[in-house]
PDB file of N, CA and C in Angstrom:
ATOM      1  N   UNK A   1       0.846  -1.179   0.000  1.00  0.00           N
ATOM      2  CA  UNK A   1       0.000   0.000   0.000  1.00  0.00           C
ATOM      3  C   UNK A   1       0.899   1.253   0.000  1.00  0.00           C
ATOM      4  N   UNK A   2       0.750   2.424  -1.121  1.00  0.00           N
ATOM      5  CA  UNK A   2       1.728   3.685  -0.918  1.00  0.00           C
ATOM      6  C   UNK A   2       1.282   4.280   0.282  1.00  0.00           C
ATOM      7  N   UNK A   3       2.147   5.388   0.401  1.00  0.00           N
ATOM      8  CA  UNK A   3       1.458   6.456   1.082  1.00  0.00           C
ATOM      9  C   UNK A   3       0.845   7.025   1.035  1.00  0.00           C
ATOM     10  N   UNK A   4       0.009   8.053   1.399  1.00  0.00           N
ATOM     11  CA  UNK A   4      -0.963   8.844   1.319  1.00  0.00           C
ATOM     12  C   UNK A   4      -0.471  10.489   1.309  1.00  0.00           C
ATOM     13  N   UNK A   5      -0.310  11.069   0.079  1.00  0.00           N
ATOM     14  CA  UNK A   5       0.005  12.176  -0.384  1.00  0.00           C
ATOM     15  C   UNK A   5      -0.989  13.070   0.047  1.00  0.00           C
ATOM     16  N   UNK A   6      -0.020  14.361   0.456  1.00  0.00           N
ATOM     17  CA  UNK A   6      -0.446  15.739   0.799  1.00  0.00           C
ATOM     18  C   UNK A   6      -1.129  16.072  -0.645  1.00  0.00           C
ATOM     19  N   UNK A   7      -2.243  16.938  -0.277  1.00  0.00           N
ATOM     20  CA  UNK A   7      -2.290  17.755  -1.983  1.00  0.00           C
ATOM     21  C   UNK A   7      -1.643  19.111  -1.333  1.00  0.00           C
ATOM     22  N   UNK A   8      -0.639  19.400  -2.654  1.00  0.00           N
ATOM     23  CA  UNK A   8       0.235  20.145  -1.880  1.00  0.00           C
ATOM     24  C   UNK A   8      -0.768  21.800  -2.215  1.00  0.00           C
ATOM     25  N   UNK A   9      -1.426  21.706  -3.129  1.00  0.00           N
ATOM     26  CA  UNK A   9      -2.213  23.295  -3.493  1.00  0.00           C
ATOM     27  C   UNK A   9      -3.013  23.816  -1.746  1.00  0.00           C
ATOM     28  N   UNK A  10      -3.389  22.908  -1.150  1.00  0.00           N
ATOM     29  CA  UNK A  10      -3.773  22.692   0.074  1.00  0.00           C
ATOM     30  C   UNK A  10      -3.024  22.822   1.197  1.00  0.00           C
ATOM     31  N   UNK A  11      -1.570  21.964   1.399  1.00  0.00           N
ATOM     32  CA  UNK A  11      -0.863  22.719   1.988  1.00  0.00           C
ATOM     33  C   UNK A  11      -0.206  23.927   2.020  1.00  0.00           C
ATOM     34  N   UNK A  12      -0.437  24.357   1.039  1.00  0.00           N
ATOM     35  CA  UNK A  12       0.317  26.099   0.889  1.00  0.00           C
ATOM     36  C   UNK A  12      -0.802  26.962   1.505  1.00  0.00           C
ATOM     37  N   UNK A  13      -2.479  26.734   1.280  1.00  0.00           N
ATOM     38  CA  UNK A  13      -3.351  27.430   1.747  1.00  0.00           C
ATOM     39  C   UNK A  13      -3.802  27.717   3.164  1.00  0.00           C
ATOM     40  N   UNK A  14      -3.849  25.961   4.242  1.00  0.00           N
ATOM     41  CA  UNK A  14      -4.276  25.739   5.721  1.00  0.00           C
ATOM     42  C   UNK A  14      -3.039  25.848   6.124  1.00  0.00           C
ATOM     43  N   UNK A  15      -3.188  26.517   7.489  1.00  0.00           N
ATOM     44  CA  UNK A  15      -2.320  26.244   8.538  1.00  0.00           C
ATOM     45  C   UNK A  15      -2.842  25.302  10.118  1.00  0.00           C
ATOM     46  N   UNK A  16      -2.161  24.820  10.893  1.00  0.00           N
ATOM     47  CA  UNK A  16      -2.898  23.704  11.768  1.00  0.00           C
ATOM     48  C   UNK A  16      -2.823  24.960  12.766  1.00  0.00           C
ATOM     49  N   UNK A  17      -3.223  25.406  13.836  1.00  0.00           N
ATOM     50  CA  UNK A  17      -3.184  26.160  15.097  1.00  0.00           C
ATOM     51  C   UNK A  17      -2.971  25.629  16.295  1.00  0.00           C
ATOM     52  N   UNK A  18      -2.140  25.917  17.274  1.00  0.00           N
ATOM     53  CA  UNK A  18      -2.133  25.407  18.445  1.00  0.00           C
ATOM     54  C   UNK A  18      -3.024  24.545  19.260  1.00  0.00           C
ATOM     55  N   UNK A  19      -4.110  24.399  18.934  1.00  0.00           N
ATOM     56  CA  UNK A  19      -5.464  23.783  19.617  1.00  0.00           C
ATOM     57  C   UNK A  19      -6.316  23.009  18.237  1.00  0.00           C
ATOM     58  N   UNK A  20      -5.090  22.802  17.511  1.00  0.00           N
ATOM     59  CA  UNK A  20      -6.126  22.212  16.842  1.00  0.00           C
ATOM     60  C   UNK A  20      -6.805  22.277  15.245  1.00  0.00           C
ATOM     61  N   UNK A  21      -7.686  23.307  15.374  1.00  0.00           N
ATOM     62  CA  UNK A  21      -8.090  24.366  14.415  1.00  0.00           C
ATOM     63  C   UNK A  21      -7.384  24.153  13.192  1.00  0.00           C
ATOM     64  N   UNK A  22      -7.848  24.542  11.949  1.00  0.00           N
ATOM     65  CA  UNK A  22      -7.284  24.745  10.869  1.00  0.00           C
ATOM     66  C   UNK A  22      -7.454  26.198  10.152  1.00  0.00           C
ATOM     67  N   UNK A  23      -6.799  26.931  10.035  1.00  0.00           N
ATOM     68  CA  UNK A  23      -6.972  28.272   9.608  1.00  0.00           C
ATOM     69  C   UNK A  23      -6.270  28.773   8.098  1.00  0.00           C
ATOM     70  N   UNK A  24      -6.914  29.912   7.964  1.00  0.00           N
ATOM     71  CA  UNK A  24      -6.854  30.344   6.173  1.00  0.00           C
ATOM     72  C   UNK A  24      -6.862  31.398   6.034  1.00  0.00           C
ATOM     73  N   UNK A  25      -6.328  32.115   4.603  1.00  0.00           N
ATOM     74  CA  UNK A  25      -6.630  33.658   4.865  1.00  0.00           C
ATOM     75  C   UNK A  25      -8.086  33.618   4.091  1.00  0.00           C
ATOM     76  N   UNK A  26      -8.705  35.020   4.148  1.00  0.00           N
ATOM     77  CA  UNK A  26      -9.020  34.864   2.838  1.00  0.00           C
ATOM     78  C   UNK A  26      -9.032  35.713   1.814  1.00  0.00           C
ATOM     79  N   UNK A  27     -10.490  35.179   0.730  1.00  0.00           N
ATOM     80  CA  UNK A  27     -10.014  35.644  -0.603  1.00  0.00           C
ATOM     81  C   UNK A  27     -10.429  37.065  -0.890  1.00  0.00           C
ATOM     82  N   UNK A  28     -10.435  37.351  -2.311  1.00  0.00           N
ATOM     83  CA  UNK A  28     -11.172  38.905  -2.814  1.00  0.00           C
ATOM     84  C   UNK A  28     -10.182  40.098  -2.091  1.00  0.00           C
ATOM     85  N   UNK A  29      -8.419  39.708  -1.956  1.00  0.00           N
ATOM     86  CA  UNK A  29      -7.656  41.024  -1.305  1.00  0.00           C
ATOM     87  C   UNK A  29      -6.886  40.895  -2.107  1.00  0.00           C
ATOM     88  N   UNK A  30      -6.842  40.313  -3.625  1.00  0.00           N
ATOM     89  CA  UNK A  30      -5.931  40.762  -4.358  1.00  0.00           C
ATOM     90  C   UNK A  30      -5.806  41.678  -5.371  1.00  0.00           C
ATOM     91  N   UNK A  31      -6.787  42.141  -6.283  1.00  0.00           N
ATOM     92  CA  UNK A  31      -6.693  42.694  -7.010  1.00  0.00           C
ATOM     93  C   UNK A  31      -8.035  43.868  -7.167  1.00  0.00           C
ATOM     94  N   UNK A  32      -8.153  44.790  -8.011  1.00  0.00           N
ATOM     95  CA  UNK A  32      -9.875  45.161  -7.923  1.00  0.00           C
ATOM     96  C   UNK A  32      -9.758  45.976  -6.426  1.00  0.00           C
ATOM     97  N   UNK A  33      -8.679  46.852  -5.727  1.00  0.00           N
ATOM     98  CA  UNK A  33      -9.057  47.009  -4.322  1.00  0.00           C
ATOM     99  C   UNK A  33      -9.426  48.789  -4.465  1.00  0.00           C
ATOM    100  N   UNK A  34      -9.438  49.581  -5.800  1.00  0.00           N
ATOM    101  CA  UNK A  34     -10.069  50.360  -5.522  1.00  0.00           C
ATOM    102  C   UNK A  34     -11.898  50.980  -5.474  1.00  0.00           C
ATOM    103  N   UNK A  35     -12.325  50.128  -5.481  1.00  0.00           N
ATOM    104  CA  UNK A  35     -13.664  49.597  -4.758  1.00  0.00           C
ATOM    105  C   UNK A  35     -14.170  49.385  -3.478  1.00  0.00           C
ATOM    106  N   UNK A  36     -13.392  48.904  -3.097  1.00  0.00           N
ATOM    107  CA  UNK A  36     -13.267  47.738  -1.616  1.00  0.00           C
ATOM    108  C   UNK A  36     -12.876  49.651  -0.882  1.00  0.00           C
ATOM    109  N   UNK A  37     -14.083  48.719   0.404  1.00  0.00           N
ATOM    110  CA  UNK A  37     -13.785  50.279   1.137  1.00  0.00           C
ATOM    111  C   UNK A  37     -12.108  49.947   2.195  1.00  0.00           C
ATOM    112  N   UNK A  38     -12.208  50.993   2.578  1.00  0.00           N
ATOM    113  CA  UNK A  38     -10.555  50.335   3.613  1.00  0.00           C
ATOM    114  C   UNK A  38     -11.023  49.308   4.670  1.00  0.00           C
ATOM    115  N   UNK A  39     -12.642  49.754   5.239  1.00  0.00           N
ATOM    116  CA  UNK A  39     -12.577  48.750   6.088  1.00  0.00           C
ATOM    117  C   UNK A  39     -12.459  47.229   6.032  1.00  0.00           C
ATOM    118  N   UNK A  40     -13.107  47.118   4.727  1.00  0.00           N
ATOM    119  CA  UNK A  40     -13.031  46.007   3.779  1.00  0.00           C
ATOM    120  C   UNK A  40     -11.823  45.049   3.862  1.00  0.00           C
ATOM    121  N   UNK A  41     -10.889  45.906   3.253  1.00  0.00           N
ATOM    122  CA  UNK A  41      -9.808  45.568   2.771  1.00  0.00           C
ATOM    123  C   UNK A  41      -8.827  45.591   4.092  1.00  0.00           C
ATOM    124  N   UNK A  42      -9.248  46.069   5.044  1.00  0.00           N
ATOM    125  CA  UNK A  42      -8.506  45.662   6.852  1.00  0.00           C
ATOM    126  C   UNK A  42      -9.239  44.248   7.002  1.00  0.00           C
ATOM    127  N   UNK A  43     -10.283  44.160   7.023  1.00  0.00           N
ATOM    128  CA  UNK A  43     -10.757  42.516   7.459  1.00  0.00           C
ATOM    129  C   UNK A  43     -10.168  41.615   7.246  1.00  0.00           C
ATOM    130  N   UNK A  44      -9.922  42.072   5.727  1.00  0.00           N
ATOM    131  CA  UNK A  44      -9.658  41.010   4.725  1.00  0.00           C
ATOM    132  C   UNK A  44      -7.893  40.253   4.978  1.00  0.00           C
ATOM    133  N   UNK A  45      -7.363  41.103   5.782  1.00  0.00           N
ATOM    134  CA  UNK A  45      -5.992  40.881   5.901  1.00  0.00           C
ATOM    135  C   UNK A  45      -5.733  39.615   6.751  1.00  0.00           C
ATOM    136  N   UNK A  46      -6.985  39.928   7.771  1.00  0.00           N
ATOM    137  CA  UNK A  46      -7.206  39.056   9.164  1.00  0.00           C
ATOM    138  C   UNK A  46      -7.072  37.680   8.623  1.00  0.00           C
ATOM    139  N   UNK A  47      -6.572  36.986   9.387  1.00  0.00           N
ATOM    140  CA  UNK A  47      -7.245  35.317   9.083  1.00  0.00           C
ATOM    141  C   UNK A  47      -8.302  34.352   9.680  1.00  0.00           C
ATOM    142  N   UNK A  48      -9.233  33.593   8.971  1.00  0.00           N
ATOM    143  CA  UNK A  48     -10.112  32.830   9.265  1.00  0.00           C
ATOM    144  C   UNK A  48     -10.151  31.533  10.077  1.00  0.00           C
ATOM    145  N   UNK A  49     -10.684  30.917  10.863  1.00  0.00           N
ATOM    146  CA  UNK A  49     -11.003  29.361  10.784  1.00  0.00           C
ATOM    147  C   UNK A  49     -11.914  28.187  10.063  1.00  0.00           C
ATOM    148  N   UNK A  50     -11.231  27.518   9.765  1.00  0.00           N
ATOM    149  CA  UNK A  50     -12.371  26.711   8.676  1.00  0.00           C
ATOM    150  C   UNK A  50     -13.667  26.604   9.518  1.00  0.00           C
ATOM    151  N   UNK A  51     -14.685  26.313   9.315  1.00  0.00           N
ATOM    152  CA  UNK A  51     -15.917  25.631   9.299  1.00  0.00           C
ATOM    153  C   UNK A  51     -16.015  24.137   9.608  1.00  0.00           C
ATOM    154  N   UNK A  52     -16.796  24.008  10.756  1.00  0.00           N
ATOM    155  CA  UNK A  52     -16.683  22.571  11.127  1.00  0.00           C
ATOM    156  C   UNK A  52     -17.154  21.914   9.746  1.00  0.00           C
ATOM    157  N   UNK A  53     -18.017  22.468   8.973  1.00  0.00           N
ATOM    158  CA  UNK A  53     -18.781  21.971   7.733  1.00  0.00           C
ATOM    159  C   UNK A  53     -17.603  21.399   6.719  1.00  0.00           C
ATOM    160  N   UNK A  54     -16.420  21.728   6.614  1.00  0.00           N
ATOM    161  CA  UNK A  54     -15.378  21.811   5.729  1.00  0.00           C
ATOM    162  C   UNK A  54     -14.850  20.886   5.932  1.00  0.00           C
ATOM    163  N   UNK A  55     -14.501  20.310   7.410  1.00  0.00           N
ATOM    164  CA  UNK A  55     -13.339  19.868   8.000  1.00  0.00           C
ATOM    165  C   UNK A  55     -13.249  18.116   7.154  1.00  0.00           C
ATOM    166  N   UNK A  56     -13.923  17.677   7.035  1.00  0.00           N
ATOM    167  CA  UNK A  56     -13.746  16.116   6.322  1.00  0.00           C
ATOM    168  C   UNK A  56     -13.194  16.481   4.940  1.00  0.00           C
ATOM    169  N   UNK A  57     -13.740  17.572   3.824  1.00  0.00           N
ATOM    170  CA  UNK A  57     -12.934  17.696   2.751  1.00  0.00           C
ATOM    171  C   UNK A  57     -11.762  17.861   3.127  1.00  0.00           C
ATOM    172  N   UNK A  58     -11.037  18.842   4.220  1.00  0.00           N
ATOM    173  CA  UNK A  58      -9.544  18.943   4.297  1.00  0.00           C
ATOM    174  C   UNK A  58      -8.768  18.305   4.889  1.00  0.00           C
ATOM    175  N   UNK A  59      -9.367  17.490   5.795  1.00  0.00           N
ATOM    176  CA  UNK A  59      -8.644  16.110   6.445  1.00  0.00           C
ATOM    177  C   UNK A  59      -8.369  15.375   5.406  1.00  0.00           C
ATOM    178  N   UNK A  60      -9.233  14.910   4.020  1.00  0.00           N
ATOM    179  CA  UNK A  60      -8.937  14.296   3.069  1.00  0.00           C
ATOM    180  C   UNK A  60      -7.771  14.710   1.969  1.00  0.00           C
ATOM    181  N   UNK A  61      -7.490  16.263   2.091  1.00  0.00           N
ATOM    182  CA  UNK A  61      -6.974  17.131   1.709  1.00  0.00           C
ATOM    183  C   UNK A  61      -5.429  17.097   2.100  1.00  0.00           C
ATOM    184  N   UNK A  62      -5.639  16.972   3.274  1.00  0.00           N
ATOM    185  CA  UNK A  62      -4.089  17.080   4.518  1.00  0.00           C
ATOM    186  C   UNK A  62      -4.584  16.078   5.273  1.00  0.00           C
ATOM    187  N   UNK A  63      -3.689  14.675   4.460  1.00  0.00           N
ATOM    188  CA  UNK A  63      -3.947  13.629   5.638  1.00  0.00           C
ATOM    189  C   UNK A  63      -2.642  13.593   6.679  1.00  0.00           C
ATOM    190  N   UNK A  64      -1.772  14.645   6.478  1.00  0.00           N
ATOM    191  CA  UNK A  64      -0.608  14.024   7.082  1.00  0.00           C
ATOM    192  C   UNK A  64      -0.721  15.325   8.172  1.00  0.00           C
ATOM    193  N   UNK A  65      -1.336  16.223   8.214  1.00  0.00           N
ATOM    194  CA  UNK A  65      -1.292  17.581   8.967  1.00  0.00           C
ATOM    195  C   UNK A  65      -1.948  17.208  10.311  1.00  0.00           C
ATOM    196  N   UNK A  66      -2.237  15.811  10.697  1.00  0.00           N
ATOM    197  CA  UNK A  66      -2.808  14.798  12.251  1.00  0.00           C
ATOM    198  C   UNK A  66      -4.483  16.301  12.729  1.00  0.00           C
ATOM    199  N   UNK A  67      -4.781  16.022  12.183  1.00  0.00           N
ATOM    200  CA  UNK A  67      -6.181  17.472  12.217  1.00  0.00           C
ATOM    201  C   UNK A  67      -7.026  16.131  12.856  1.00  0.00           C
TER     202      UNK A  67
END
């Protein structure tokens, strides 16, 4: 039986957090930002936590990241 490969487009995106958690930035702060009000574009810097809803696609995603 091989191993079980990272998808690596996935590892460049999640990070694991101290407790656990899997976290992300997010999207819509790259380009197009004279629109976007500033407050907007301050949120947007922040980073997220996934969604318990998510979490089985990215465990499947990052089997080696022990989530």
């Amino acid at each position: 039986m091989p191993k079980i490969k990272t998808n690596r487009a996935a590892a460049k995106r999640f990070r694991k957090t101290g407790t656990g958690k899997v976290k992300r930035n997010k999207a819509f702060s790259s380009h197009i930002l004279t629109k976007k009000t500033t407050k907007r574009k301050r949120n947007l810097r922040t980073s997220a936590l996934i969604e318990s809803a998510n979490m089985r696609e990215i465990r499947r995603l990052l089997p080696n990241l022990g989530i």
